[in-house]
PDB file of N, CA and C in Angstrom:
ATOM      1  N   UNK A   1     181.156 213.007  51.989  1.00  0.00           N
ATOM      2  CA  UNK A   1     181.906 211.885  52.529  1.00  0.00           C
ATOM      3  C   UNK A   1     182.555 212.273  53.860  1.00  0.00           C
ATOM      4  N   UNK A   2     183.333 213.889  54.076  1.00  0.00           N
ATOM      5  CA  UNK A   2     183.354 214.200  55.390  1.00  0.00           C
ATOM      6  C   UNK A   2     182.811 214.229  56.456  1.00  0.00           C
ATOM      7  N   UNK A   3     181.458 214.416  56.110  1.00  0.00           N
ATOM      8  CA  UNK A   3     180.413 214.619  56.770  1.00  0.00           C
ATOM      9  C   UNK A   3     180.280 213.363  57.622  1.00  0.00           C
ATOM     10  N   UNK A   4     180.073 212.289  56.423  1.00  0.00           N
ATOM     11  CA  UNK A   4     179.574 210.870  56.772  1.00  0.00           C
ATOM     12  C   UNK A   4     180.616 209.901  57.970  1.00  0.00           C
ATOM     13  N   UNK A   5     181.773 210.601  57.635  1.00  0.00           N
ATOM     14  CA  UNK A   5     182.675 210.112  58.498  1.00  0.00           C
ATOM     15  C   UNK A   5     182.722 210.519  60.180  1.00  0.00           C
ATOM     16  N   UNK A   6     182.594 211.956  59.597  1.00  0.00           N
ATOM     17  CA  UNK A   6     182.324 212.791  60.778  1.00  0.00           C
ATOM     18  C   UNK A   6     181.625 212.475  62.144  1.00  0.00           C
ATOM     19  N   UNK A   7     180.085 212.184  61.399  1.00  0.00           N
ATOM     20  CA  UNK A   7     179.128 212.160  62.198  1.00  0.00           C
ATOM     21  C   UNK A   7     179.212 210.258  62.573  1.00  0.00           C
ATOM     22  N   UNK A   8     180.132 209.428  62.394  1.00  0.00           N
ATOM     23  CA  UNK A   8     180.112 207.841  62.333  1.00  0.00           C
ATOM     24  C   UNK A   8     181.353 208.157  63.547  1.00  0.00           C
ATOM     25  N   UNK A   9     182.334 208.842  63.330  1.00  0.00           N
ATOM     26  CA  UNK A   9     183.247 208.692  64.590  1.00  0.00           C
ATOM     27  C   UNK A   9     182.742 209.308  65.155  1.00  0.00           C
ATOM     28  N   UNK A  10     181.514 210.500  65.723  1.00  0.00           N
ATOM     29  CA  UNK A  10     180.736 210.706  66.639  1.00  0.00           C
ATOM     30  C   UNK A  10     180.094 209.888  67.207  1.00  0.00           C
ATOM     31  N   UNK A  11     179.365 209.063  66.518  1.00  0.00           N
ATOM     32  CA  UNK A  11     178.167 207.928  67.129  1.00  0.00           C
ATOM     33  C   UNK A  11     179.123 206.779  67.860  1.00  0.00           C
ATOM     34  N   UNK A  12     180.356 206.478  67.144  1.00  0.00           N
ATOM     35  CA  UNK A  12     181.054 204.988  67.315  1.00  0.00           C
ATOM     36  C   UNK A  12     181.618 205.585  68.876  1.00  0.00           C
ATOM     37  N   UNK A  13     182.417 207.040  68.879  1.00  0.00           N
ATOM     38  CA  UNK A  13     183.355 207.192  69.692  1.00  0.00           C
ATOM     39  C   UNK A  13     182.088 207.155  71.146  1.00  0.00           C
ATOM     40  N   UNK A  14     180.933 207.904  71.359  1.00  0.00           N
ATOM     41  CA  UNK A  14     179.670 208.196  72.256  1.00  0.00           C
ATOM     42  C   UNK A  14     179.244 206.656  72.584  1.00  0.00           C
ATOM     43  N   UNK A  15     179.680 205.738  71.832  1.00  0.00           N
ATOM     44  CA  UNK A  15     178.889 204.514  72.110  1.00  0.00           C
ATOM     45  C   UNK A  15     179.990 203.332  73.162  1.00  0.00           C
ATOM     46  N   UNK A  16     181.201 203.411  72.293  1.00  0.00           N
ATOM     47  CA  UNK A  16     182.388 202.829  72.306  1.00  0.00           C
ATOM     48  C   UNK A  16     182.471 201.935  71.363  1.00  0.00           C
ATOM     49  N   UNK A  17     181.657 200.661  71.436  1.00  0.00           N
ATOM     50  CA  UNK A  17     181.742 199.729  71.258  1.00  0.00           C
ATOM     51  C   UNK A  17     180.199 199.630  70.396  1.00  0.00           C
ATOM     52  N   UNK A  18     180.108 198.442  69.154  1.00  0.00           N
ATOM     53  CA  UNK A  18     179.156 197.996  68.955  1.00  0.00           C
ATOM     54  C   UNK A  18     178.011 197.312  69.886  1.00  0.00           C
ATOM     55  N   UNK A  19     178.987 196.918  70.806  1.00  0.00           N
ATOM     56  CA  UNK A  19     177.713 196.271  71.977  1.00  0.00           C
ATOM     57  C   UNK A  19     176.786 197.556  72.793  1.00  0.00           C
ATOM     58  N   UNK A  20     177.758 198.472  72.863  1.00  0.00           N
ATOM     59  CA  UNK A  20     176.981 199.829  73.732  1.00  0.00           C
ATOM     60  C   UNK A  20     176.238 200.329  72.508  1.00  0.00           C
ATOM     61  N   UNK A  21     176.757 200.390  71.383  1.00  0.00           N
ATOM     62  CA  UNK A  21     175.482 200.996  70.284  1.00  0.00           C
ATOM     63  C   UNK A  21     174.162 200.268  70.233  1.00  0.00           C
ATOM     64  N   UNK A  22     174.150 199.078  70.509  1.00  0.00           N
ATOM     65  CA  UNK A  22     172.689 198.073  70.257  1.00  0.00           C
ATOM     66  C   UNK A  22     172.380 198.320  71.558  1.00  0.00           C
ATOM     67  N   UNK A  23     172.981 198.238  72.579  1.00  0.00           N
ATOM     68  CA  UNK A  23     172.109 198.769  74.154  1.00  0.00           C
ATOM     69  C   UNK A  23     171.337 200.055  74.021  1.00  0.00           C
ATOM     70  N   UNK A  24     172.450 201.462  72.998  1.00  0.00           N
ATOM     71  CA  UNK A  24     171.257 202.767  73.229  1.00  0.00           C
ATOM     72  C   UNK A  24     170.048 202.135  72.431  1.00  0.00           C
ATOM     73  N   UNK A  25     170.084 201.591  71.055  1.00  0.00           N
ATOM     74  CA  UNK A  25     169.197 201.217  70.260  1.00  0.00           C
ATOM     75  C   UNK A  25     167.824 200.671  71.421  1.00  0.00           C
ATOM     76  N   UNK A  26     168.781 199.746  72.004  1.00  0.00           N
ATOM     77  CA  UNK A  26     167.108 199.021  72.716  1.00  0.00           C
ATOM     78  C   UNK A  26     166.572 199.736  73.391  1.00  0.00           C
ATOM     79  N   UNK A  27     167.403 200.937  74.742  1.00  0.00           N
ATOM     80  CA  UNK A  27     166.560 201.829  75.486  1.00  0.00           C
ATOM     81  C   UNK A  27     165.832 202.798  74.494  1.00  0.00           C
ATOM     82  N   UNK A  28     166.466 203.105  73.582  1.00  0.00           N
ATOM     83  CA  UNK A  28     165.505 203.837  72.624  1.00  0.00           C
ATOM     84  C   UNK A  28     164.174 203.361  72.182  1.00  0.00           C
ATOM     85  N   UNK A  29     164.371 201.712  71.591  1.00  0.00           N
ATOM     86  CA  UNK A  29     163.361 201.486  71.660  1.00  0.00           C
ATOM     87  C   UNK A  29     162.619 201.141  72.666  1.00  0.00           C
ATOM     88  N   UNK A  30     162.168 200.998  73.744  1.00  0.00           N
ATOM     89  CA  UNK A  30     161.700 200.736  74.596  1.00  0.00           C
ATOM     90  C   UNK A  30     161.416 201.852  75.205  1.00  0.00           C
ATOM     91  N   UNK A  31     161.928 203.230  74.701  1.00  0.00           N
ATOM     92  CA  UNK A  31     161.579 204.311  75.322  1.00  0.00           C
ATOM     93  C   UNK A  31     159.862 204.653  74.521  1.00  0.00           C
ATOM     94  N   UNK A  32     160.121 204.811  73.107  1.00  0.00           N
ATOM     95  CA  UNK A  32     159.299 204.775  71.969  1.00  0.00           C
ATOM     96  C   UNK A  32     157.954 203.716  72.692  1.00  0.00           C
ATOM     97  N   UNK A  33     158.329 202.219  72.765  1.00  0.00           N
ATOM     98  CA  UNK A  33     157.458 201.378  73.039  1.00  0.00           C
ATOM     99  C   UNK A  33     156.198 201.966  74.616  1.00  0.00           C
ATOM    100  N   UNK A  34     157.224 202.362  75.551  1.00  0.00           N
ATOM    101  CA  UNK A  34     156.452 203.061  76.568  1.00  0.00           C
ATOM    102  C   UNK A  34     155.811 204.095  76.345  1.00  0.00           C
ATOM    103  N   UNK A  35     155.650 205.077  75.501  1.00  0.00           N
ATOM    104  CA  UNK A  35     155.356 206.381  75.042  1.00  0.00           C
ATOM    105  C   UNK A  35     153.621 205.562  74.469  1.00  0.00           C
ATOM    106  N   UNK A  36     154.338 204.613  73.170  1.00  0.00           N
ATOM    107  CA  UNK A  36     152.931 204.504  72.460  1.00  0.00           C
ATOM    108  C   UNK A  36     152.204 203.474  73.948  1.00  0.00           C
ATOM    109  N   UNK A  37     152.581 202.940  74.828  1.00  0.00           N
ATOM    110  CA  UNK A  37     151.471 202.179  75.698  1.00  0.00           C
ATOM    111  C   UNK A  37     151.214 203.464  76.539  1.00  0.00           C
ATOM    112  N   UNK A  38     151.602 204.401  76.737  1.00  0.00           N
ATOM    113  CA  UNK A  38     150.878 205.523  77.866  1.00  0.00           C
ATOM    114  C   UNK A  38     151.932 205.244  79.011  1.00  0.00           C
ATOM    115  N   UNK A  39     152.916 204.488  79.159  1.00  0.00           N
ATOM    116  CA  UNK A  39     153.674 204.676  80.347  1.00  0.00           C
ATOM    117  C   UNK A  39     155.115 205.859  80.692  1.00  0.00           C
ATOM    118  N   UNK A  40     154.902 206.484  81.877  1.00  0.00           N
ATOM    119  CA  UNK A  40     156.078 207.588  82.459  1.00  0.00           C
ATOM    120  C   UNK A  40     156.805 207.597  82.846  1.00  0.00           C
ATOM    121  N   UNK A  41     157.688 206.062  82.779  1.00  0.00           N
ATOM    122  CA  UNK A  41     158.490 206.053  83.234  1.00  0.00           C
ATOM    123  C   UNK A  41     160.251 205.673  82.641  1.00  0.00           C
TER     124      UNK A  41
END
């Protein structure tokens, strides 16, 4: 349960906000999405 807390005020505090957490989410995905089409950028 320490753990779980731990590593949640890591992600929340790195993000700020729920809105900045769904922004890394999308560059993430979209990083993923470029990878499987072959693009470098």
């Amino acid at each position: 349960m320490i753990a779980f807390s731990v590593c949640a005020a890591f992600l929340l505090s790195s993000c700020n906000t729920f809105v900045g957490m769904g922004r890394d989410f999308q560059r993430l995905g979209q990083g993923f999405e470029n990878t499987a089409y072959g693009k470098k950028f």
